[in-house]
Protein backbone atom coordinates (compact mmCIF):
# COMPACT_ATOMS: atom_id res chain seq x y z
CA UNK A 1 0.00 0.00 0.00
CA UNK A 2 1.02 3.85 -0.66
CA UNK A 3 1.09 4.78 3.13
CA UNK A 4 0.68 3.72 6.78
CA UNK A 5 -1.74 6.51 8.59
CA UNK A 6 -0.44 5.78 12.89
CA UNK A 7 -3.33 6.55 14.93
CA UNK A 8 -2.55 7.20 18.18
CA UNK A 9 -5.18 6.80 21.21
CA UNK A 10 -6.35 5.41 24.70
CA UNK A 11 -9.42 5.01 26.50
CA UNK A 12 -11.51 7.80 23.76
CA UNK A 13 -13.62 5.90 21.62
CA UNK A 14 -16.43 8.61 21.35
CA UNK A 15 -13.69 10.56 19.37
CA UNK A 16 -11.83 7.90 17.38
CA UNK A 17 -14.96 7.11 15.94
CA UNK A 18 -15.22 10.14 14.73
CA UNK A 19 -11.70 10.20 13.18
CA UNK A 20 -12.11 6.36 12.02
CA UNK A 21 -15.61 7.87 9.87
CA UNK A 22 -13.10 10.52 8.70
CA UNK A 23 -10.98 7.97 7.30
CA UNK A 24 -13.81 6.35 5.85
CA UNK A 25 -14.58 8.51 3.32
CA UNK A 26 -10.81 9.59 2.12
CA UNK A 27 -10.35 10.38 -1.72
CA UNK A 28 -7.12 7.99 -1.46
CA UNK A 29 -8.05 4.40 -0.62
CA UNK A 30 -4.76 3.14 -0.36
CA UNK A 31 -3.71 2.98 2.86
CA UNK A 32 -4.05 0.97 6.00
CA UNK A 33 -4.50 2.19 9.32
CA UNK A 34 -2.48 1.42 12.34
CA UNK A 35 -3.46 1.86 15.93
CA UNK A 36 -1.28 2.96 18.23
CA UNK A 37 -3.08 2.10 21.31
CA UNK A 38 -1.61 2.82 24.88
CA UNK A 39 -3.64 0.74 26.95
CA UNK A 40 -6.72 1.54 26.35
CA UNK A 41 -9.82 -1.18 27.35
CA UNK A 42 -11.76 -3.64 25.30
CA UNK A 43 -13.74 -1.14 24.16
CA UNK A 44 -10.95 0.47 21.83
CA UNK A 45 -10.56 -3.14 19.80
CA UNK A 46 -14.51 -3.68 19.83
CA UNK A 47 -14.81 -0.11 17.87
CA UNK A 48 -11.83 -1.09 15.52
CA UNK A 49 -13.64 -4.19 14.69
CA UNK A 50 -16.44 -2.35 13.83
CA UNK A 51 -14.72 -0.46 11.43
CA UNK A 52 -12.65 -2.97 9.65
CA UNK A 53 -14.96 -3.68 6.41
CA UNK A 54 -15.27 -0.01 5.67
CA UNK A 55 -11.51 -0.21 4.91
CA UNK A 56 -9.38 -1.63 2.02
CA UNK A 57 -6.48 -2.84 3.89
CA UNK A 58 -6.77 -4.31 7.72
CA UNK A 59 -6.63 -1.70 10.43
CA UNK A 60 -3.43 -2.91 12.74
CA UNK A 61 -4.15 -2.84 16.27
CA UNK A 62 -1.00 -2.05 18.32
CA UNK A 63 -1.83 -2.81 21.93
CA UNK A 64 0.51 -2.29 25.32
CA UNK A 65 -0.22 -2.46 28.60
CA UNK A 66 -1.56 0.77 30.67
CA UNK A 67 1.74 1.36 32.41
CA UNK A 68 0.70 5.43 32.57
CA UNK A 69 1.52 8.09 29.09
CA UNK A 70 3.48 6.05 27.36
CA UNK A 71 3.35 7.74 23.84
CA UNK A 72 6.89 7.16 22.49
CA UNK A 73 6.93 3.53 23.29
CA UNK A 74 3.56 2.64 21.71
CA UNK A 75 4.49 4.82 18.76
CA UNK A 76 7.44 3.01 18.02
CA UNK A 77 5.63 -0.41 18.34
CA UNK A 78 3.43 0.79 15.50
CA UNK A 79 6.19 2.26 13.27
CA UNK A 80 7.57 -1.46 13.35
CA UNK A 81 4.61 -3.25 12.30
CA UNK A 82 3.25 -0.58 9.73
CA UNK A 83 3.27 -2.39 6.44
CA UNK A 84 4.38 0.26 4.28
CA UNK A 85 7.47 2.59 3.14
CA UNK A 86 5.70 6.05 3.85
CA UNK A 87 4.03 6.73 7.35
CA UNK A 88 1.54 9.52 8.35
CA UNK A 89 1.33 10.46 12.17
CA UNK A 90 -1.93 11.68 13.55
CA UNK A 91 -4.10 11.90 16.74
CA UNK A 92 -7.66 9.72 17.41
CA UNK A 93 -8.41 13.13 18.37
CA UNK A 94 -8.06 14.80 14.77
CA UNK A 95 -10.83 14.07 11.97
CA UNK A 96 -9.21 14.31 8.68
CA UNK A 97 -10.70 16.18 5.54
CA UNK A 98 -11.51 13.96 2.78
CA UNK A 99 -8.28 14.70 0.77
CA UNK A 100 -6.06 14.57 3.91
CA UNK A 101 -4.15 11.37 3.07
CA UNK A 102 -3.84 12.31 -0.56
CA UNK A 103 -2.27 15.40 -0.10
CA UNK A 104 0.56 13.97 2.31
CA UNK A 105 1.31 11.57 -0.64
CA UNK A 106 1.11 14.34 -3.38
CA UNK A 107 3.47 16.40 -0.78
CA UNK A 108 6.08 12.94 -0.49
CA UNK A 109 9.70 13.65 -1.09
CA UNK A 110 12.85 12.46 -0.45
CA UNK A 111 14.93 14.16 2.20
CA UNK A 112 12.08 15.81 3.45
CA UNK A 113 9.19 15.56 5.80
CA UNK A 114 6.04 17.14 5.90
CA UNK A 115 4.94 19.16 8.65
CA UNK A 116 1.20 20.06 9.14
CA UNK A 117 -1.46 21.45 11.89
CA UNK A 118 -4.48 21.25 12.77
CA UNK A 119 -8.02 23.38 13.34
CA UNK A 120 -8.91 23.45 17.28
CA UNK A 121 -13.00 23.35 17.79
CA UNK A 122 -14.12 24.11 21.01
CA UNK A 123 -15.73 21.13 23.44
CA UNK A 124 -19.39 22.24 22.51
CA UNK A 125 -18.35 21.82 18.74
CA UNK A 126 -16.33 18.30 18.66
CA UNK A 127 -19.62 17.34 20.84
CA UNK A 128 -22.03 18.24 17.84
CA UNK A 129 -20.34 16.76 14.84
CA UNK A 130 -22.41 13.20 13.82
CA UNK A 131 -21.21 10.62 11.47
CA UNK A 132 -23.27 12.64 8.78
CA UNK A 133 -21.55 15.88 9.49
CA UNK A 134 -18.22 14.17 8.68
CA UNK A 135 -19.01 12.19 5.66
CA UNK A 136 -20.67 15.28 4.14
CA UNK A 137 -17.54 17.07 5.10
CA UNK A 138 -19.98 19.68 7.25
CA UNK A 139 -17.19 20.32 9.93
CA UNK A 140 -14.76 21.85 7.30
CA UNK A 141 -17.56 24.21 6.46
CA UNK A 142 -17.32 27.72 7.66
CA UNK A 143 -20.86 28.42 7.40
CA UNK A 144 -21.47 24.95 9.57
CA UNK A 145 -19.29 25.83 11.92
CA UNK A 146 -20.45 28.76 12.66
CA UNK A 147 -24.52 28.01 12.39
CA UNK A 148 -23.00 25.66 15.31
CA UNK A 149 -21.68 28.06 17.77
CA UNK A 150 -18.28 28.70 16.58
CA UNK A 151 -16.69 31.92 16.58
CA UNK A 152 -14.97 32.38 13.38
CA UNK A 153 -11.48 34.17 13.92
CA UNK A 154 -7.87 34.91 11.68
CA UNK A 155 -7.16 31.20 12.03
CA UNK A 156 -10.10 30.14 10.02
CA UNK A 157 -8.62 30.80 6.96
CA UNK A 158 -7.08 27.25 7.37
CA UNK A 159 -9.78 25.97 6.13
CA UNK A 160 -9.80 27.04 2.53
CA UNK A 161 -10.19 24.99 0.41
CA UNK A 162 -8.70 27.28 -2.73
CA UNK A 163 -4.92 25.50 -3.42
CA UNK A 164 -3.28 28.51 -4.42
CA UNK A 165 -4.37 30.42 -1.04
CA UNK A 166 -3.43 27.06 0.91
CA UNK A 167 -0.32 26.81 -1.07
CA UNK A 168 0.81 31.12 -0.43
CA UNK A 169 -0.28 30.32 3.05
CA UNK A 170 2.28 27.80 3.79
CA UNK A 171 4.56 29.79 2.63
CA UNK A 172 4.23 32.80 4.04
CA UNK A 173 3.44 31.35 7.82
CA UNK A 174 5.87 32.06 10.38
CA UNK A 175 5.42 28.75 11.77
CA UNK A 176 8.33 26.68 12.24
CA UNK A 177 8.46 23.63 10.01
CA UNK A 178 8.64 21.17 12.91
CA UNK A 179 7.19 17.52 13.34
CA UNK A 180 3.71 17.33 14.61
CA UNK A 181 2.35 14.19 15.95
CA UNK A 182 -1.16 15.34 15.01
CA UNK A 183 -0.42 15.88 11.18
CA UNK A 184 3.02 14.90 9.84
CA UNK A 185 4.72 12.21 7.40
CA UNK A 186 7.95 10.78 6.54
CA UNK A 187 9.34 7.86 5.37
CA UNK A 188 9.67 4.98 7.71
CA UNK A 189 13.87 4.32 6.83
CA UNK A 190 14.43 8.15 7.83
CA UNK A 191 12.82 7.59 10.92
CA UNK A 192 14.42 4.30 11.88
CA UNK A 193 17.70 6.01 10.90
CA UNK A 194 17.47 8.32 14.14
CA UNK A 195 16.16 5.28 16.33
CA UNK A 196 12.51 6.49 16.41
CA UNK A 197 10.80 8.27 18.92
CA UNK A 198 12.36 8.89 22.56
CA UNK A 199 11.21 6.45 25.26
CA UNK A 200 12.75 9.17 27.70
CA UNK A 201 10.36 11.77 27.24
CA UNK A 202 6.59 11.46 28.11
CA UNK A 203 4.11 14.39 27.38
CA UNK A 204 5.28 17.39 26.18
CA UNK A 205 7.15 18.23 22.96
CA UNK A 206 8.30 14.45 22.31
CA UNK A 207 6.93 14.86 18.52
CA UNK A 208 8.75 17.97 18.14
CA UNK A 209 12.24 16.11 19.34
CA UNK A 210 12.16 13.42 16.99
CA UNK A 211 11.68 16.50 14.41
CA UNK A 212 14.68 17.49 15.35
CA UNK A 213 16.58 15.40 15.24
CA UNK A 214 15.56 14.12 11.70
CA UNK A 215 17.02 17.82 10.81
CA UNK A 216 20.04 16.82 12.97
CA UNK A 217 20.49 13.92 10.30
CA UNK A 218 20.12 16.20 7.01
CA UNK A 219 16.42 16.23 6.75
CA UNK A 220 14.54 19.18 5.51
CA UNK A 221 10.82 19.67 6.04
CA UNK A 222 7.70 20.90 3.98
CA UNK A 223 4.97 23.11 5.09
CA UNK A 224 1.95 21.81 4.54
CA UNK A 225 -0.21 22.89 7.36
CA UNK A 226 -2.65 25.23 5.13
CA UNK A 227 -3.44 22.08 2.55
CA UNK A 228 -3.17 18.44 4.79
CA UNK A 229 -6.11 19.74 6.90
CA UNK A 230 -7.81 18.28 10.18
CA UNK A 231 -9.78 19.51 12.72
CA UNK A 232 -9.05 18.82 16.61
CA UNK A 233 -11.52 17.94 19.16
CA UNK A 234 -11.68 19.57 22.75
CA UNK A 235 -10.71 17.11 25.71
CA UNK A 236 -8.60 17.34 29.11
CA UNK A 237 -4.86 16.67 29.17
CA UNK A 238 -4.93 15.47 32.54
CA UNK A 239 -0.96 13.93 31.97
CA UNK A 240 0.40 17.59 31.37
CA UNK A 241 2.60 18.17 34.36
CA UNK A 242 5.32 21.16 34.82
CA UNK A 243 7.96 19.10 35.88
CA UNK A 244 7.39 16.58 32.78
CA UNK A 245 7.58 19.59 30.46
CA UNK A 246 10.78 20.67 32.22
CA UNK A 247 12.81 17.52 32.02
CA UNK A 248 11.61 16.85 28.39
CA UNK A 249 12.68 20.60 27.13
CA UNK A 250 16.11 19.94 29.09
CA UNK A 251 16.70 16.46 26.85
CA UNK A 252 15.59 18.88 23.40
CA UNK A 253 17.90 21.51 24.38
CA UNK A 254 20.95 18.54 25.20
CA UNK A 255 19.91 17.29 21.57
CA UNK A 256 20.04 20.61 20.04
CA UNK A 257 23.29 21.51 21.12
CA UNK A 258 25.01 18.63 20.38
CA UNK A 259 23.43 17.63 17.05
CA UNK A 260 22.36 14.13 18.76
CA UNK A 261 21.18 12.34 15.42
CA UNK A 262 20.18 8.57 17.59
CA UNK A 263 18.87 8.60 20.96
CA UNK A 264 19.45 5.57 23.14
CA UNK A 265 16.56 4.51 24.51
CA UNK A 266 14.06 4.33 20.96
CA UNK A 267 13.18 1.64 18.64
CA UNK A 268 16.37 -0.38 19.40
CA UNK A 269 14.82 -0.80 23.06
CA UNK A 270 11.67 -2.65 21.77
């Protein structure tokens, strides 16, 4: 298949569905999904089942024990049994647009990886949106949006869907060209080259780090936040903790300054 989409979630079914209907209704078909599933209940693999014949290639369920936020580790489990060459990272908290997936493989290039965002709705919003309002593409609607209590601001210009706006857009945004877990790709070799993500560092800017250290190893990146588009639901982040944040900003700033291209404690720990 063209590309491995890595889903990553626990214990929020109510919103994976959501992103698993978004997925449903992609203008690219092939892909598989994989799961990247830190610990989550039976309920997780019972929705997954549910799901599997609306897809052309078997959704991968990567399952580890709930040992606390354990994104790294249960990322890196999926990057080894993703079945193909390219891999797109994303959130089962972010419903895709219908030409999400085809635009990070129009976007594909070597020595590069593609960095995008994401729209944030507000709790009342992500409540609202049915399976309907997703497979008509509703919630990428303006108008919808705002007929549903949203307050349209300057960021809602990210959801345009002219390609020469989206396209002067990237390139004119000040925002730095670094790796989002909600919305970025790359090819799975480049990302096994710098030992994958870092088992050291829990919540708080671990996507960012393996970013940078894929720039560390000669990588470029691609702005693509204005045309790979996909809208965020509300929810607590009840794992955010100061000193977490503090320890993981120390281990970016070691890897900065040293141009650290391979942590030790990443894939080859699995």
């Amino acid at each position: 298949m063209k590309i491995s989409v890595i889903i990553t979630t626990y214990n929020a079914e109510a919103w994976l569905k959501k992103v698993l209907v978004g997925y449903s209704v992609q203008t690219e078909d092939d892909f598989e999904i994989v799961v990247a599933d830190d610990g989550s209940s039976t309920k997780t693999k019972e929705l997954l089942d549910e799901f599997q014949s609306q897809f052309k290639h078997p959704i991968v369920h990567v399952w580890q024990e709930d040992e606390g936020f354990q994104k790294s580790k249960i990322l890196n489990k999926a990057i080894l049994k993703a079945n193909s060459d390219y891999l797109l990272f994303t959130d089962g908290d972010c419903i895709p647009r219908a030409d999400f997936v085809k635009t990070h493989l129009k976007n594909q290039e070597n020595g590069y990886f593609l960095s995008g965002g994401y729209f944030k709705l507000p709790l009342s919003v992500s409540e609202i949106i049915s399976e309907i309002d997703i497979k008509n593409q509703n919630c990428f609607h303006l108008k919808w949006l705002k007929s549903n209590g949203f307050n349209l601001n300057f960021k809602s210009i990210k959801l345009t869907k002219s390609n020469l706006l989206a396209q002067f857009m990237n390139w004119i945004t000040p925002t730095k060209r670094s790796w989002n877990g909600h919305n970025s790709s790359g090819f799975k070799a480049d990302i096994m080259a710098v030992n994958g993500f870092n088992h050291d560092m829990k919540y708080g800017g671990l996507d960012r780090e393996l970013g940078e250290r894929l720039f560390n190893n000669g990588l470029l990146s691609k702005q693509i936040r204005y045309s790979a588009i996909c809208v965020h639901l509300d929810h607590a982040r009840g794992y955010s903790n100061p000193e977490i944040w503090k320890s993981n900003n120390a281990i970016r700033s070691f890897n900065r300054k040293n141009k650290v291209v391979k942590i030790k404690n990443g894939l080859n720990s699995l």
